[in-house]
N, C-alpha and C. Protein backbone atom coordinates (compact mmCIF):
# COMPACT_ATOMS: atom_id res chain seq x y z
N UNK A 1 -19.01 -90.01 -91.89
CA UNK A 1 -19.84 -90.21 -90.73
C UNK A 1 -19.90 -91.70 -90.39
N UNK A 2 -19.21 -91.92 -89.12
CA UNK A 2 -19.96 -93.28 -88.27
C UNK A 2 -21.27 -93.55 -87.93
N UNK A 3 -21.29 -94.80 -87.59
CA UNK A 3 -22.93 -94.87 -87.39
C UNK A 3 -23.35 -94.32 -85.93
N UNK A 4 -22.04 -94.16 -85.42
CA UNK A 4 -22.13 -93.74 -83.76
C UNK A 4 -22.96 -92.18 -84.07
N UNK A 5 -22.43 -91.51 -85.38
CA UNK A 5 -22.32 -90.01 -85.09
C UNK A 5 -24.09 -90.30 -86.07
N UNK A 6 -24.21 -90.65 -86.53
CA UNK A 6 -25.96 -91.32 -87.32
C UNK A 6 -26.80 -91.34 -86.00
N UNK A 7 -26.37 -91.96 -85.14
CA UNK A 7 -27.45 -92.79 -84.39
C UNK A 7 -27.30 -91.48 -83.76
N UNK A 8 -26.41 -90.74 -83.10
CA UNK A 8 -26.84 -89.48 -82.20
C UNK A 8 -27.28 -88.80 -83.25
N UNK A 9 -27.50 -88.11 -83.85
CA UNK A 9 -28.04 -87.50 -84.96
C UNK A 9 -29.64 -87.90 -85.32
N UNK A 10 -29.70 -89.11 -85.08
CA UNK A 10 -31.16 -89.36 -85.24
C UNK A 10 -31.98 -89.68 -83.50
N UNK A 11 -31.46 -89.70 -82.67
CA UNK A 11 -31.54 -89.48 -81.35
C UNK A 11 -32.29 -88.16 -80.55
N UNK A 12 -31.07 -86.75 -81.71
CA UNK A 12 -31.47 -85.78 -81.43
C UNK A 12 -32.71 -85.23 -82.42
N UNK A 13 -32.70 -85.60 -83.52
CA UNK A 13 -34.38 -85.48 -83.78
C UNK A 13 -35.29 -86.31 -83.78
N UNK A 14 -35.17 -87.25 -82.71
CA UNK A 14 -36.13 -87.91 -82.49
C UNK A 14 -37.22 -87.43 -80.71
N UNK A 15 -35.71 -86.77 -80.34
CA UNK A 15 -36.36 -85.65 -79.09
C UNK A 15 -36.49 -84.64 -79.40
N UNK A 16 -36.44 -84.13 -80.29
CA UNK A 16 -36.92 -82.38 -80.93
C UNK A 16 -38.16 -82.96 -81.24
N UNK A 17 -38.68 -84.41 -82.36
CA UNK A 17 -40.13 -84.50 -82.63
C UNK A 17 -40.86 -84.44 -81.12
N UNK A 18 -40.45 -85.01 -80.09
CA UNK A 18 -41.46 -85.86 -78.27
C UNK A 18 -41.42 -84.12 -78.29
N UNK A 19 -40.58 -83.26 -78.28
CA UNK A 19 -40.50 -82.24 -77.63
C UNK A 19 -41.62 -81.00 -78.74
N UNK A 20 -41.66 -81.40 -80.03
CA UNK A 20 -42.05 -80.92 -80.79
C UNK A 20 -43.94 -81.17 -80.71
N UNK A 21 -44.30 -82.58 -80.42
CA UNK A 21 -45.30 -83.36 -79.85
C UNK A 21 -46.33 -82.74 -78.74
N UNK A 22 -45.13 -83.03 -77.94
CA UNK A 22 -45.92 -82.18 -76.13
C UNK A 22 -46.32 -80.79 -76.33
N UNK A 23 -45.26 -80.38 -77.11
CA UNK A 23 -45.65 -78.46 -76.99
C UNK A 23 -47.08 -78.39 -78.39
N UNK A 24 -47.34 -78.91 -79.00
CA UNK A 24 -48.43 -79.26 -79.84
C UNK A 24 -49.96 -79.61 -78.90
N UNK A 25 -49.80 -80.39 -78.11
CA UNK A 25 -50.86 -81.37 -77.72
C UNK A 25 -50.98 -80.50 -76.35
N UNK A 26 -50.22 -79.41 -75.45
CA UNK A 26 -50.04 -78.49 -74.71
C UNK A 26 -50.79 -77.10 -75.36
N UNK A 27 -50.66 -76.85 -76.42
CA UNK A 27 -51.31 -76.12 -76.82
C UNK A 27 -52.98 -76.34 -77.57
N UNK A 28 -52.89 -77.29 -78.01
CA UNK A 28 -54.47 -77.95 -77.77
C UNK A 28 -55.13 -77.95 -76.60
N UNK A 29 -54.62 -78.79 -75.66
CA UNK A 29 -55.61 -78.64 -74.48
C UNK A 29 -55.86 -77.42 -74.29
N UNK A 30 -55.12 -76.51 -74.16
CA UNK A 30 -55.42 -75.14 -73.69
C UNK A 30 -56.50 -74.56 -74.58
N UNK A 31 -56.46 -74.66 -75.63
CA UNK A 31 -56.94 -74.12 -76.39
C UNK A 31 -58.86 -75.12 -76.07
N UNK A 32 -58.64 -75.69 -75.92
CA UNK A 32 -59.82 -77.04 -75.74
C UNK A 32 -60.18 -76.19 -74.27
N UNK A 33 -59.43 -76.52 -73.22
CA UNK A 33 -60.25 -76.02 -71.97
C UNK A 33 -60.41 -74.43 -72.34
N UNK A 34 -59.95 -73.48 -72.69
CA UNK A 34 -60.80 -72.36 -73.02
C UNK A 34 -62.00 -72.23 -73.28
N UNK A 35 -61.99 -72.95 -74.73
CA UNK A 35 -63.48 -73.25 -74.92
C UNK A 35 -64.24 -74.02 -74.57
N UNK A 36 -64.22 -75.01 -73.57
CA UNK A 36 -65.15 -75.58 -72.86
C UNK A 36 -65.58 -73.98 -71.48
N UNK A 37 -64.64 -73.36 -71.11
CA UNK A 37 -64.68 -72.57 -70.37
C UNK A 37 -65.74 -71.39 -71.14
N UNK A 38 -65.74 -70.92 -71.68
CA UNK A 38 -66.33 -70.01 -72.72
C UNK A 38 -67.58 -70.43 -73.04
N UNK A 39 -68.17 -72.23 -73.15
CA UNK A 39 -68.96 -72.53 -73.25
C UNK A 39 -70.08 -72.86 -72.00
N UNK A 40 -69.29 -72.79 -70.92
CA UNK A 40 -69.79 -72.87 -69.99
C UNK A 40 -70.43 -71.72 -69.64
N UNK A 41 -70.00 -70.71 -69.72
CA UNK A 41 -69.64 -69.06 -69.50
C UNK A 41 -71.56 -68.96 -70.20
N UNK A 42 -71.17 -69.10 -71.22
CA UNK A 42 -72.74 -68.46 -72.44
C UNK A 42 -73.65 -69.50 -71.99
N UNK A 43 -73.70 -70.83 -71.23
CA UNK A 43 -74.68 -71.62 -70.60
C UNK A 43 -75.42 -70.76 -69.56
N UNK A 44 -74.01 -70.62 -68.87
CA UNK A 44 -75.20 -70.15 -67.23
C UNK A 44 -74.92 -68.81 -67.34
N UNK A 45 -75.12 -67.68 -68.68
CA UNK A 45 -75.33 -66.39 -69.00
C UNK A 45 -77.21 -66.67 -69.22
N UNK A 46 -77.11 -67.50 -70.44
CA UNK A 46 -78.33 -68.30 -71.21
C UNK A 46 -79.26 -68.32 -69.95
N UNK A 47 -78.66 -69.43 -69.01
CA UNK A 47 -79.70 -69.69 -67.65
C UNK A 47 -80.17 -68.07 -66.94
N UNK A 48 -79.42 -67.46 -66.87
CA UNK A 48 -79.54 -66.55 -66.07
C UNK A 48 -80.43 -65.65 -66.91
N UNK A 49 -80.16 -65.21 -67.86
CA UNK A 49 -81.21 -64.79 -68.68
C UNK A 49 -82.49 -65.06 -68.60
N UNK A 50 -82.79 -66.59 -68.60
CA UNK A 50 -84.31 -67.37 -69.06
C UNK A 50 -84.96 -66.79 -67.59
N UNK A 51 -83.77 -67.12 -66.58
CA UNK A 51 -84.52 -67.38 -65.13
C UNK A 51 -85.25 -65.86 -64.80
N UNK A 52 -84.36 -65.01 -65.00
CA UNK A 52 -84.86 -63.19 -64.49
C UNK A 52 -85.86 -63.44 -65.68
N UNK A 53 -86.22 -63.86 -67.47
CA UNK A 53 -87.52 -63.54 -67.72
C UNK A 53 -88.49 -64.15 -67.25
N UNK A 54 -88.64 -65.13 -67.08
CA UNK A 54 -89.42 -66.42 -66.25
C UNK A 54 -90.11 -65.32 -65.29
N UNK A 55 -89.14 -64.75 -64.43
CA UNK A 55 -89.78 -64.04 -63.04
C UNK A 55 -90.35 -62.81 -62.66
């Protein structure tokens, strides 16, 4: 092996890790805005609840 055929070789897993990265940090957020979504959800369930006993 040349260093030509090294350096592509470490090229290509160095874009499998960026690619390996994004689809990681892509699946976090999602997973993150769900549950901010979900949390929002049981807030103004909570509100709605208090307000009809209140009345």
């Amino acid at each position: 092996m040349n260093w030509e055929a090294i350096g592509a070789v470490g090229e290509i897993l160095g874009a499998i890790a960026v690619l390996a990265t994004l689809v990681y940090l892509a699946i976090r957020f999602v997973r993150y805005a769900n549950r901010l979504w979900r949390e929002e959800q049981k807030s103004r369930w909570r509100y709605f609840q208090t307000g009809v006993e209140r009345y």
